[in-house]
Protein backbone atom coordinates (compact mmCIF):
# COMPACT_ATOMS: atom_id res chain seq x y z
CA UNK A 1 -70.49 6.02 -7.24
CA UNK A 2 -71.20 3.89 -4.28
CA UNK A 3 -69.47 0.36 -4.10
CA UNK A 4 -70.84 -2.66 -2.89
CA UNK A 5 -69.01 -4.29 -0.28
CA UNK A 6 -69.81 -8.42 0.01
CA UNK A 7 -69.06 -10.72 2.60
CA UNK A 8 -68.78 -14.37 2.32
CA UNK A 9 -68.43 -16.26 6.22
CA UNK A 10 -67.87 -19.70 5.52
CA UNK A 11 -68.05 -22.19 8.55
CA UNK A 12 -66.18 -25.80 8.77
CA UNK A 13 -68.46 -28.11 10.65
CA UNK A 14 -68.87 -31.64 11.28
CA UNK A 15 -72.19 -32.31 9.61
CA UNK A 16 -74.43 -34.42 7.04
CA UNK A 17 -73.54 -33.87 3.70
CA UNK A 18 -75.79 -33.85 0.78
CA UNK A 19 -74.58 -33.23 -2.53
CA UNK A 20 -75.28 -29.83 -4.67
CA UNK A 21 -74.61 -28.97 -8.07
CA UNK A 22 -72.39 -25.75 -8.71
CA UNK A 23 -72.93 -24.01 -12.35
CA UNK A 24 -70.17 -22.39 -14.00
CA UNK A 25 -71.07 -20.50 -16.83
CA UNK A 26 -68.34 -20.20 -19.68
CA UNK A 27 -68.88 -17.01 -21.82
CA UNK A 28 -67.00 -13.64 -22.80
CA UNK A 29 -63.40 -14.70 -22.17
CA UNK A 30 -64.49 -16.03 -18.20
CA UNK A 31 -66.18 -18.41 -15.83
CA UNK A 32 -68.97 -17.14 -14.05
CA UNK A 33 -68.56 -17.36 -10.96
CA UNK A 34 -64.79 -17.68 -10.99
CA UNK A 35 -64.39 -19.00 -7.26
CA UNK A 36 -66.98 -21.57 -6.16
CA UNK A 37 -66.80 -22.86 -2.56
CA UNK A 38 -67.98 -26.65 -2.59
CA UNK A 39 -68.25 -29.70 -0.35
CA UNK A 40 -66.60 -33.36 -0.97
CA UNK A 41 -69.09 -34.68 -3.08
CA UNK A 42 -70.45 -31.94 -4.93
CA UNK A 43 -70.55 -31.62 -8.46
CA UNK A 44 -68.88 -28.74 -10.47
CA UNK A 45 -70.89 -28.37 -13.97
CA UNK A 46 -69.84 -25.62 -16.35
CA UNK A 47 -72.51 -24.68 -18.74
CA UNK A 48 -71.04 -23.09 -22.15
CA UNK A 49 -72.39 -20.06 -23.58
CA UNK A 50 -70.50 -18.94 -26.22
CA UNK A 51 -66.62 -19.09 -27.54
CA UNK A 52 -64.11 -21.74 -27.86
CA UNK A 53 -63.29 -22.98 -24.71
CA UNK A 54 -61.51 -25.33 -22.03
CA UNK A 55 -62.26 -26.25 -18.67
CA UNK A 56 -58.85 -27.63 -17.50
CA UNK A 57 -57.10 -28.25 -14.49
CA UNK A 58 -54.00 -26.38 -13.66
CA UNK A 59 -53.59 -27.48 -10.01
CA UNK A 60 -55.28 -29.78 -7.56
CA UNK A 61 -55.03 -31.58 -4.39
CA UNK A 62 -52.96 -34.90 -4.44
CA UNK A 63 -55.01 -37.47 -4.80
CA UNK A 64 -57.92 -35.43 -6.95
CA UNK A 65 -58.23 -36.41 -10.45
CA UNK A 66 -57.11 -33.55 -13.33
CA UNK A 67 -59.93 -32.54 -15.51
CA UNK A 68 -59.71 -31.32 -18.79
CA UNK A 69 -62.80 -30.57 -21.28
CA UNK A 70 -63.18 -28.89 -24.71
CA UNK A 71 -66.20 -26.16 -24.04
CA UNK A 72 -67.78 -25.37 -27.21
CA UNK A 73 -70.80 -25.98 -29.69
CA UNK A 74 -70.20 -29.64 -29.42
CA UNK A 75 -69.42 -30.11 -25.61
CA UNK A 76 -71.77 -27.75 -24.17
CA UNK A 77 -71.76 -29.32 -20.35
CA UNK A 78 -68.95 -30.95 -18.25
CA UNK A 79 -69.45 -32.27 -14.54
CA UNK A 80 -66.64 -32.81 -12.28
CA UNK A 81 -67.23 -34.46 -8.67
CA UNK A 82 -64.82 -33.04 -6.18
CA UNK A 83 -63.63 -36.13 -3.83
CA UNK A 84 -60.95 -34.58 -2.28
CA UNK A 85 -60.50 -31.68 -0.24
CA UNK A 86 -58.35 -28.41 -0.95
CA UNK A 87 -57.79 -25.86 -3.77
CA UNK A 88 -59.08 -26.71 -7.53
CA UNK A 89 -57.17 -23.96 -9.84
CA UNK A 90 -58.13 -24.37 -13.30
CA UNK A 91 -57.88 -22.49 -16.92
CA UNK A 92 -59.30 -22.25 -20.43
CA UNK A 93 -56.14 -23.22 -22.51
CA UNK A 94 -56.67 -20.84 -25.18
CA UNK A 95 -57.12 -17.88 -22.95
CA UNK A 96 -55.01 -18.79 -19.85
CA UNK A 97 -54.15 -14.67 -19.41
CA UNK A 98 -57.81 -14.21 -18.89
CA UNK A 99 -60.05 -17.20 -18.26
CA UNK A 100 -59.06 -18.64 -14.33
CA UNK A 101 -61.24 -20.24 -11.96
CA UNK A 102 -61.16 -21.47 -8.41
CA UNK A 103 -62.91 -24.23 -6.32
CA UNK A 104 -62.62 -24.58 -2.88
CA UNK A 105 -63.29 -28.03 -1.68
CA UNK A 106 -64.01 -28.77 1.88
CA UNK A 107 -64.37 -31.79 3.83
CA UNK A 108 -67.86 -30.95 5.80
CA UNK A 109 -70.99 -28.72 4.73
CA UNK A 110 -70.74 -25.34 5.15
CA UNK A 111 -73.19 -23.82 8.04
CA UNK A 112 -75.76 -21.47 7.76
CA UNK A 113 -76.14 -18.22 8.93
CA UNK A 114 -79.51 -17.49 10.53
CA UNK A 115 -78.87 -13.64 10.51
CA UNK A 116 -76.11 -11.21 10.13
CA UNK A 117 -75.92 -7.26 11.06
CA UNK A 118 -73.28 -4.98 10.35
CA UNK A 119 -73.58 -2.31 12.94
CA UNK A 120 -70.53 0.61 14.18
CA UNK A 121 -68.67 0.18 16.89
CA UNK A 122 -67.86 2.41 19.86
CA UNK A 123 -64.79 3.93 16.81
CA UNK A 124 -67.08 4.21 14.22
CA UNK A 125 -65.90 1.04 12.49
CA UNK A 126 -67.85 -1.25 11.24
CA UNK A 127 -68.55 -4.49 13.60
CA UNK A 128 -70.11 -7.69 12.14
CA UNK A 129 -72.53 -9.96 14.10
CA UNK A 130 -74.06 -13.14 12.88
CA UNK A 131 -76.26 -16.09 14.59
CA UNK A 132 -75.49 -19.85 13.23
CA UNK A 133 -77.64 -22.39 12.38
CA UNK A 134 -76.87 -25.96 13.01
CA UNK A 135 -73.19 -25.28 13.87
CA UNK A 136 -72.41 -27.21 16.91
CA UNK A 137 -68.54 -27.94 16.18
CA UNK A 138 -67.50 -24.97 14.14
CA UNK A 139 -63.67 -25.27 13.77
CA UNK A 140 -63.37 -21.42 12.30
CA UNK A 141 -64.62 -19.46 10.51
CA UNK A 142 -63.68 -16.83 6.96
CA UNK A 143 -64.57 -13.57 6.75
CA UNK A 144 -64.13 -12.94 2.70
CA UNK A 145 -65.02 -9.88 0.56
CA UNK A 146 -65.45 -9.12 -2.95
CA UNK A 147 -66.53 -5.90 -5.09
CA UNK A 148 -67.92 -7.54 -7.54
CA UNK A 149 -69.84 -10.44 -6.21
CA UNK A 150 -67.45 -13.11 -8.08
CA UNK A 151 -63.78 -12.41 -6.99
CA UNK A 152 -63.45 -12.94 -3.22
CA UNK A 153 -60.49 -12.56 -1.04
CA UNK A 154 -60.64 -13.53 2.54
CA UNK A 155 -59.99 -11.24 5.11
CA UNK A 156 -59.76 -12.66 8.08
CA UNK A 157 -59.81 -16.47 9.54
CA UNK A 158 -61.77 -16.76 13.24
């Protein structure tokens, strides 16, 4: 069985921000995606499928406001703006030992990458290249994986 290796790069820039919309969908005992990388600004909006839910915060930046939302037939949507940068951890009461989420909230827009290559290496190992758009003032960037396209851990900080 082959697995799927994915990489997430994400850039900190000094750039225009414009505000997006993040869905989190809240089904089967988990939030889909579980980690969500956002911008100061952007809105978080989980979208409930099915189950008895919460959305609620279990740690946030100082300053950021908690959240804390019954998810169920009756409160199918909640929207959250995230104002302050830093790491939103947050929980569905009823099924803490299973239902987690993350949101990453930085201060400028992420870049883009205007193409990537994976290629070997003089050692056989695998050597990533990329090309940035609109990235004058990039103060690093994260190299993250995941093997399932929803839990991502980073690897390494450039």
């Amino acid at each position: 069985m082959k697995k799927i290796l994915l990489f997430s790069l994400i850039f900190a820039i000094n750039l225009p921000v414009s505000a997006t919309v993040h869905k989190i969908r809240v089904s089967n005992f988990q939030f889909s995606p579980k980690r969500v990388n956002a911008v100061m600004g952007d809105t978080i909006l989980w979208v409930y499928k099915i189950g008895f839910h919460t959305t609620t915060s279990t740690t946030i930046p100082a300053g950021a406001a908690p959240c804390d939302s019954p998810m169920d037939v009756n409160t199918t949507r909640f929207s959250y703006v995230v104002n302050v940068p830093g790491v939103y951890n947050y929980t569905c009461l009823p099924h803490a030992a299973e239902m987690q989420g993350v949101i990453r909230v930085f201060e400028n827009k992420p870049a883009t990458i205007s193409s990537f290559t994976i290629t070997k290496n003089e050692n056989n190992k695998p050597e990533l290249l990329w090309n940035m758009a609109n990235a004058p003032s990039v103060k690093y960037v994260s190299v993250q994986r995941s093997y399932d396209g929803e839990t991502f851990e980073e690897i390494k900080k450039i």
